[in-house]
PDB file of N, CA and C in Angstrom:
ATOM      1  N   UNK A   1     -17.046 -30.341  25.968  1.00  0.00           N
ATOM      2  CA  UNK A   1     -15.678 -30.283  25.495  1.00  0.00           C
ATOM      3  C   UNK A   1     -14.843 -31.222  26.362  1.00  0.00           C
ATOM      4  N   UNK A   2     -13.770 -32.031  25.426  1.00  0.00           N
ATOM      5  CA  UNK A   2     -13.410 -32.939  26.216  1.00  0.00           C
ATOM      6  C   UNK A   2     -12.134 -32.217  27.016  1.00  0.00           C
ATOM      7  N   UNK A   3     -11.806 -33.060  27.851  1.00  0.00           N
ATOM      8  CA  UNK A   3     -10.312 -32.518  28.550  1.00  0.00           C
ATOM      9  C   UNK A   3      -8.929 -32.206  27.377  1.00  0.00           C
ATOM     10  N   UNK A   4      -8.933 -33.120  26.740  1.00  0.00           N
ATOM     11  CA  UNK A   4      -8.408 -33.718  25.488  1.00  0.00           C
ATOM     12  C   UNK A   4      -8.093 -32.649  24.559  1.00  0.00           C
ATOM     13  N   UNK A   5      -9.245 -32.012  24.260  1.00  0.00           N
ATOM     14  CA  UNK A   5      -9.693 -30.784  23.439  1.00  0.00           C
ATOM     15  C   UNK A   5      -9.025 -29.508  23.999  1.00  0.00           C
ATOM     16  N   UNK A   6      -9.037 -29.609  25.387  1.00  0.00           N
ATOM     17  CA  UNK A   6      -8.495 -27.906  26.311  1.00  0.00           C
ATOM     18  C   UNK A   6      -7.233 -28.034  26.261  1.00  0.00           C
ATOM     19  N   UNK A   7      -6.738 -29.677  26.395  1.00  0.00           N
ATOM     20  CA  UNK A   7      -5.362 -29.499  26.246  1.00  0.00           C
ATOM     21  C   UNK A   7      -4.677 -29.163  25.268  1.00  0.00           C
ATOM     22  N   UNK A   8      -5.036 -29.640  24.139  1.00  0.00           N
ATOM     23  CA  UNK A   8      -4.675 -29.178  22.729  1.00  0.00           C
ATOM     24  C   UNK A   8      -5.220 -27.901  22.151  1.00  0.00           C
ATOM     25  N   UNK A   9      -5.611 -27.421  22.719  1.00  0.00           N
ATOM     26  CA  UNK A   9      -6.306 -25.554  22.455  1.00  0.00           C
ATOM     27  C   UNK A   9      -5.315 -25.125  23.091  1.00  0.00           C
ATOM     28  N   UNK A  10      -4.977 -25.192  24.783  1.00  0.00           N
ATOM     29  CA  UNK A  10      -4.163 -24.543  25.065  1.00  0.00           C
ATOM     30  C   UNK A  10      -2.725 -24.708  25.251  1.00  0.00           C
ATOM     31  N   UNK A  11      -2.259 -25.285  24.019  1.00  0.00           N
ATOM     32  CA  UNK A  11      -0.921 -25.723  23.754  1.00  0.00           C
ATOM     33  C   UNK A  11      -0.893 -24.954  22.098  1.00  0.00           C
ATOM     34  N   UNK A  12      -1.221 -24.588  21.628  1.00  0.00           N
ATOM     35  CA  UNK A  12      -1.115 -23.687  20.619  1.00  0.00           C
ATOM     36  C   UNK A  12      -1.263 -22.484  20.561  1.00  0.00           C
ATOM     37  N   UNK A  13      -0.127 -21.877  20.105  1.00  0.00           N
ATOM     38  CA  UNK A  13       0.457 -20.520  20.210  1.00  0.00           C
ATOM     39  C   UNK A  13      -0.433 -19.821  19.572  1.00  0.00           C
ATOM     40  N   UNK A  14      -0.504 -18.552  19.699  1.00  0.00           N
ATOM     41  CA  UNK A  14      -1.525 -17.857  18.899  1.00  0.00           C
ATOM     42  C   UNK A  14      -0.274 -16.838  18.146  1.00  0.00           C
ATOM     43  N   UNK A  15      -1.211 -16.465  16.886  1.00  0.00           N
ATOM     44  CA  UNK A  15      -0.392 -15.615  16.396  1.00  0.00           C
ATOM     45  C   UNK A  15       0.362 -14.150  16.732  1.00  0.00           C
ATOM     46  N   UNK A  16      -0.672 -13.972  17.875  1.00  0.00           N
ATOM     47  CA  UNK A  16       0.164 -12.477  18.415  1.00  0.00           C
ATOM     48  C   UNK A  16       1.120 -12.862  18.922  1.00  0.00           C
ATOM     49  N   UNK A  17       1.427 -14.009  19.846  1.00  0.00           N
ATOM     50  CA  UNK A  17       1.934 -14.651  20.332  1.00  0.00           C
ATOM     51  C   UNK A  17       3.605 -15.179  19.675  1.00  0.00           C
ATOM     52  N   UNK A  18       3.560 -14.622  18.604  1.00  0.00           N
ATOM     53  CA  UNK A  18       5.074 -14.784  17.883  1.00  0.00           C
ATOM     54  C   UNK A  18       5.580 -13.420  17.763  1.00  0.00           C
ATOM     55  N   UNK A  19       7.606 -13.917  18.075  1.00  0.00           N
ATOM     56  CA  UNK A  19       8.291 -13.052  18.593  1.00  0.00           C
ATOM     57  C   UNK A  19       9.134 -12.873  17.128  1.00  0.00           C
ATOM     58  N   UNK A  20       9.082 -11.429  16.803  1.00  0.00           N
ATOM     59  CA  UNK A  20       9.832 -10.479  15.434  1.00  0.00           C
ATOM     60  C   UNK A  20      10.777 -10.265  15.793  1.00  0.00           C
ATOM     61  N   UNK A  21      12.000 -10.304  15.388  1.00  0.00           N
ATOM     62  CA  UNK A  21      13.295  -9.813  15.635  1.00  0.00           C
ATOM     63  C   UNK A  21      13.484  -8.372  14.925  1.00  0.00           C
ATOM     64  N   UNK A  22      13.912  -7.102  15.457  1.00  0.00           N
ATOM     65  CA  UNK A  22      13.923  -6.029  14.760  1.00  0.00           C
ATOM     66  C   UNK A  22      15.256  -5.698  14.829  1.00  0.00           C
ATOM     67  N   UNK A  23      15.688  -5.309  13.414  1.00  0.00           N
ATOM     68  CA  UNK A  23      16.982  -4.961  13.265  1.00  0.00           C
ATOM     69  C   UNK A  23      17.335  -3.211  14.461  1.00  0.00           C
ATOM     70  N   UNK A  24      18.967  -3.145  14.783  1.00  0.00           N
ATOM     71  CA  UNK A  24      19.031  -1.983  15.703  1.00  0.00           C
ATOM     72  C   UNK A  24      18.178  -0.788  15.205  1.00  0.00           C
ATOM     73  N   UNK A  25      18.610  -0.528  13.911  1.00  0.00           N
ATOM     74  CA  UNK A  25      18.130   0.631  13.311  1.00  0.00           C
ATOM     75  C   UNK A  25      16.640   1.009  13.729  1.00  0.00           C
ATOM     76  N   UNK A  26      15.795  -0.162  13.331  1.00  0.00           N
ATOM     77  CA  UNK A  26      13.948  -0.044  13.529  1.00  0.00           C
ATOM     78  C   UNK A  26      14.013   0.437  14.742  1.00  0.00           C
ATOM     79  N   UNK A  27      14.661  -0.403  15.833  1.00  0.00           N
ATOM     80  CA  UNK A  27      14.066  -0.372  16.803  1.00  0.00           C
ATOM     81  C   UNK A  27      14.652   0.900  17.804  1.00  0.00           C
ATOM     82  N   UNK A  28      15.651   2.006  16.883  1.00  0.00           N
ATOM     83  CA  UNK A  28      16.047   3.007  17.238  1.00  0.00           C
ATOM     84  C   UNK A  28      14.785   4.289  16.636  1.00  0.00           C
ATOM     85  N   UNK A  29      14.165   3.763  15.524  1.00  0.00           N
ATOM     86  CA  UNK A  29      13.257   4.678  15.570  1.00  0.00           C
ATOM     87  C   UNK A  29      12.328   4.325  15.867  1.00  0.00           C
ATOM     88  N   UNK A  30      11.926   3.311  16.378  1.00  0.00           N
ATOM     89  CA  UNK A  30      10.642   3.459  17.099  1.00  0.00           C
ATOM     90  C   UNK A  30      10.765   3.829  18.335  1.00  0.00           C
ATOM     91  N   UNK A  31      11.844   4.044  18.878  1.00  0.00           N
ATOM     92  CA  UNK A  31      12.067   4.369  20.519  1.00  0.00           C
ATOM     93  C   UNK A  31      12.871   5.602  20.263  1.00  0.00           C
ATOM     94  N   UNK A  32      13.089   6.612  19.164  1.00  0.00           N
ATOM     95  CA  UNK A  32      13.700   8.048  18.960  1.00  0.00           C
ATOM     96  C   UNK A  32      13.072   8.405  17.900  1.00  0.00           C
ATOM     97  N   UNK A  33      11.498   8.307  17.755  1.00  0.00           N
ATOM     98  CA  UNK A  33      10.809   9.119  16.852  1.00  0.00           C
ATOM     99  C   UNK A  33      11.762  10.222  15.905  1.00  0.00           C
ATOM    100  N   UNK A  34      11.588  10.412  14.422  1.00  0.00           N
ATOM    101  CA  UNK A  34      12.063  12.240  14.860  1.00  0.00           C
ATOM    102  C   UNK A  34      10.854  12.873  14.966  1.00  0.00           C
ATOM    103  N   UNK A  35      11.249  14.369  15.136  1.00  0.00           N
ATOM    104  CA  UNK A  35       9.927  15.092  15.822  1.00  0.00           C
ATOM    105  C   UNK A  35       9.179  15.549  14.527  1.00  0.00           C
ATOM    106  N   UNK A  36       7.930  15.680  14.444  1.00  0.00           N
ATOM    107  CA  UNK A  36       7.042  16.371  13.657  1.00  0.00           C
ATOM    108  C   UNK A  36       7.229  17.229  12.579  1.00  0.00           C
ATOM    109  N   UNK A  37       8.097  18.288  13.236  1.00  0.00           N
ATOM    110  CA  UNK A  37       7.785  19.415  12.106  1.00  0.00           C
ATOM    111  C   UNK A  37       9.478  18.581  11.459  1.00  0.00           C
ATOM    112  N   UNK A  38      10.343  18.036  11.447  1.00  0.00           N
ATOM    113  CA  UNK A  38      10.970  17.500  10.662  1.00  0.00           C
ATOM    114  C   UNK A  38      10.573  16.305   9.548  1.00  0.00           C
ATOM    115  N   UNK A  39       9.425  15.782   9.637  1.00  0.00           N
ATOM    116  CA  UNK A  39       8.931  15.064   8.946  1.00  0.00           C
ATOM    117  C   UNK A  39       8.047  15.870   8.133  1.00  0.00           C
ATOM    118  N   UNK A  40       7.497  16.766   8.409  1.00  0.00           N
ATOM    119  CA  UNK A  40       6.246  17.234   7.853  1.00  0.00           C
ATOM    120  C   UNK A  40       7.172  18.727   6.811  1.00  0.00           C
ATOM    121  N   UNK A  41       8.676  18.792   7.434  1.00  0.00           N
ATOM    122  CA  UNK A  41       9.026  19.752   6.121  1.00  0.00           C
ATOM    123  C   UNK A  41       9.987  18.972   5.480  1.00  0.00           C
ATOM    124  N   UNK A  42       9.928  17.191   5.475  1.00  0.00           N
ATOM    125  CA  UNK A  42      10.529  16.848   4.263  1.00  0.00           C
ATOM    126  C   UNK A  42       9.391  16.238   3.833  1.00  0.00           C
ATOM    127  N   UNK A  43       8.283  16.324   3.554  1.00  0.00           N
ATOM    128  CA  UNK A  43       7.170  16.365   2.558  1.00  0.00           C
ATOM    129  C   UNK A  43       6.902  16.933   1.378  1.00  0.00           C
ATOM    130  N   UNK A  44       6.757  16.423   0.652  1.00  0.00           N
ATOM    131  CA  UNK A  44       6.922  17.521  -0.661  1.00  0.00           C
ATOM    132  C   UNK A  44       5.222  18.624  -0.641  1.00  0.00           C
ATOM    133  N   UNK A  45       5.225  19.715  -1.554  1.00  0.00           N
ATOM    134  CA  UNK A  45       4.336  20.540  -1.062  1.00  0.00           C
ATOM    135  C   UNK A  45       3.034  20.016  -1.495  1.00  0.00           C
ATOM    136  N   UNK A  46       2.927  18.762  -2.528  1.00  0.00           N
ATOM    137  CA  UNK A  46       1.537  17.893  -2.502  1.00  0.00           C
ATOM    138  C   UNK A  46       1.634  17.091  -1.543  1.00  0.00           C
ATOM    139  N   UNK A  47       2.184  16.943  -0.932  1.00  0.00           N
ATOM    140  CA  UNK A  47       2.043  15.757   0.321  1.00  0.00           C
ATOM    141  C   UNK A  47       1.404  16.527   1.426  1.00  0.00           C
ATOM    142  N   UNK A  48       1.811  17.733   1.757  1.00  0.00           N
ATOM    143  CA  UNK A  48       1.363  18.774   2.614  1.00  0.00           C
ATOM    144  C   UNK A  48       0.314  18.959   2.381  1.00  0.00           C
ATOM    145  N   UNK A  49      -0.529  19.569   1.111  1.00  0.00           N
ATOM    146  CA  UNK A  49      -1.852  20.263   0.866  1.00  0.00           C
ATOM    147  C   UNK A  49      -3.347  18.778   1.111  1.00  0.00           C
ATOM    148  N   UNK A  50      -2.538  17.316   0.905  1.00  0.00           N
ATOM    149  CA  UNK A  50      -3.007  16.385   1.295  1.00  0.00           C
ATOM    150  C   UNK A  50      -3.201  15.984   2.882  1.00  0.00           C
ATOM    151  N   UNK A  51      -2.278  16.444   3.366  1.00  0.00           N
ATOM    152  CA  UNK A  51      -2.114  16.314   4.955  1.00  0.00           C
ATOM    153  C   UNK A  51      -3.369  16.735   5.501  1.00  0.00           C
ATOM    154  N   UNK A  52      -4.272  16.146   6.101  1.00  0.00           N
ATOM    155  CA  UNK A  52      -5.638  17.219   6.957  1.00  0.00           C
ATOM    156  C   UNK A  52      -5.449  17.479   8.154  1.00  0.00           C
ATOM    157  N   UNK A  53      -4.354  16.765   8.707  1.00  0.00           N
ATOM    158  CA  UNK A  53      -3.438  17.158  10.214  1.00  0.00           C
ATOM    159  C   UNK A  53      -3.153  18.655  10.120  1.00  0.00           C
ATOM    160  N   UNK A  54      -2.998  19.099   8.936  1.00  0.00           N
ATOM    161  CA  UNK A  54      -1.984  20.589   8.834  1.00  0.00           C
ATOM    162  C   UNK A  54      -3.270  21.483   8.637  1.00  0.00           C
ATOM    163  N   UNK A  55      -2.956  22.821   9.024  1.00  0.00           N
ATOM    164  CA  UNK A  55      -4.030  23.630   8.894  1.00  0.00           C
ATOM    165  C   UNK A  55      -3.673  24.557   7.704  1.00  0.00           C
ATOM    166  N   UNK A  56      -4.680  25.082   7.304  1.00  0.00           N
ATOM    167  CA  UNK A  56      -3.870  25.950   6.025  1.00  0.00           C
ATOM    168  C   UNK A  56      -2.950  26.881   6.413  1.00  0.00           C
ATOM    169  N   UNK A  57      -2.411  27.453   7.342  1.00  0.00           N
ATOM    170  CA  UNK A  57      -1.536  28.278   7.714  1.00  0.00           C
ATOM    171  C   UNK A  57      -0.164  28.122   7.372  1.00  0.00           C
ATOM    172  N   UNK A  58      -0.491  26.292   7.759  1.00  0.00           N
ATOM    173  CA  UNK A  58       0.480  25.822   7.592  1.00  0.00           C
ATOM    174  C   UNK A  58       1.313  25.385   6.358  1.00  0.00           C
ATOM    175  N   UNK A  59      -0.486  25.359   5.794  1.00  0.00           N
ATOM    176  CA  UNK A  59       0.532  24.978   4.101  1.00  0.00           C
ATOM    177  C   UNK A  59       1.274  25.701   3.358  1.00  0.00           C
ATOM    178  N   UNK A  60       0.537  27.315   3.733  1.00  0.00           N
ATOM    179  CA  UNK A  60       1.074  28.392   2.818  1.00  0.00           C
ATOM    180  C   UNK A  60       3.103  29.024   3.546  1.00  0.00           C
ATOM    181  N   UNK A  61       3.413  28.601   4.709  1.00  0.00           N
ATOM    182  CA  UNK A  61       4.292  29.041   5.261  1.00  0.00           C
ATOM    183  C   UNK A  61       5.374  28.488   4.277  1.00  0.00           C
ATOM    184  N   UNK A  62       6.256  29.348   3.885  1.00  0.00           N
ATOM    185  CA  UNK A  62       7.572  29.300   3.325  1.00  0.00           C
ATOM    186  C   UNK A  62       8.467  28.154   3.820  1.00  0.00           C
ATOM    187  N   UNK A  63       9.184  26.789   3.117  1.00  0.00           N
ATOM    188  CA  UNK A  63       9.895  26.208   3.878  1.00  0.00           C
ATOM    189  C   UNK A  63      11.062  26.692   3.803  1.00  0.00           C
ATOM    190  N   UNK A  64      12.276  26.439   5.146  1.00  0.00           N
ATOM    191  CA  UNK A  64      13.620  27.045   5.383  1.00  0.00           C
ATOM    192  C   UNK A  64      14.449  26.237   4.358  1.00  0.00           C
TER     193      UNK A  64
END
């Protein structure tokens, strides 16, 4: 491999290597999750019985 060759390999950016701009909002939920059981009781009750995270206990519990 020439010198030639390393220089021009390592002068090109790689793709991880590019920078995303995230609007405030995204980048408020990716750094303030909401918590679990608020996501999992705005699921509708086929989204739940699909869930294999949830145990059946969980499916049958009454939502508030």
């Amino acid at each position: 491999m020439s010198q030639e060759s390393v220089h021009n390999q390592a002068k090109k950016p790689s793709p991880a290597a590019e920078v995303f701009e995230l609007s405030p909002e995204v980048l408020d939920k990716v750094k303030h999750p909401p918590q679990m059981d608020e996501v999992i009781l705005e699921q509708s009750p086929e989204e739940r019985r699909g869930n294999q995270a949830l145990v059946p206990q969980m499916l049958d519990e009454p939502t508030e």
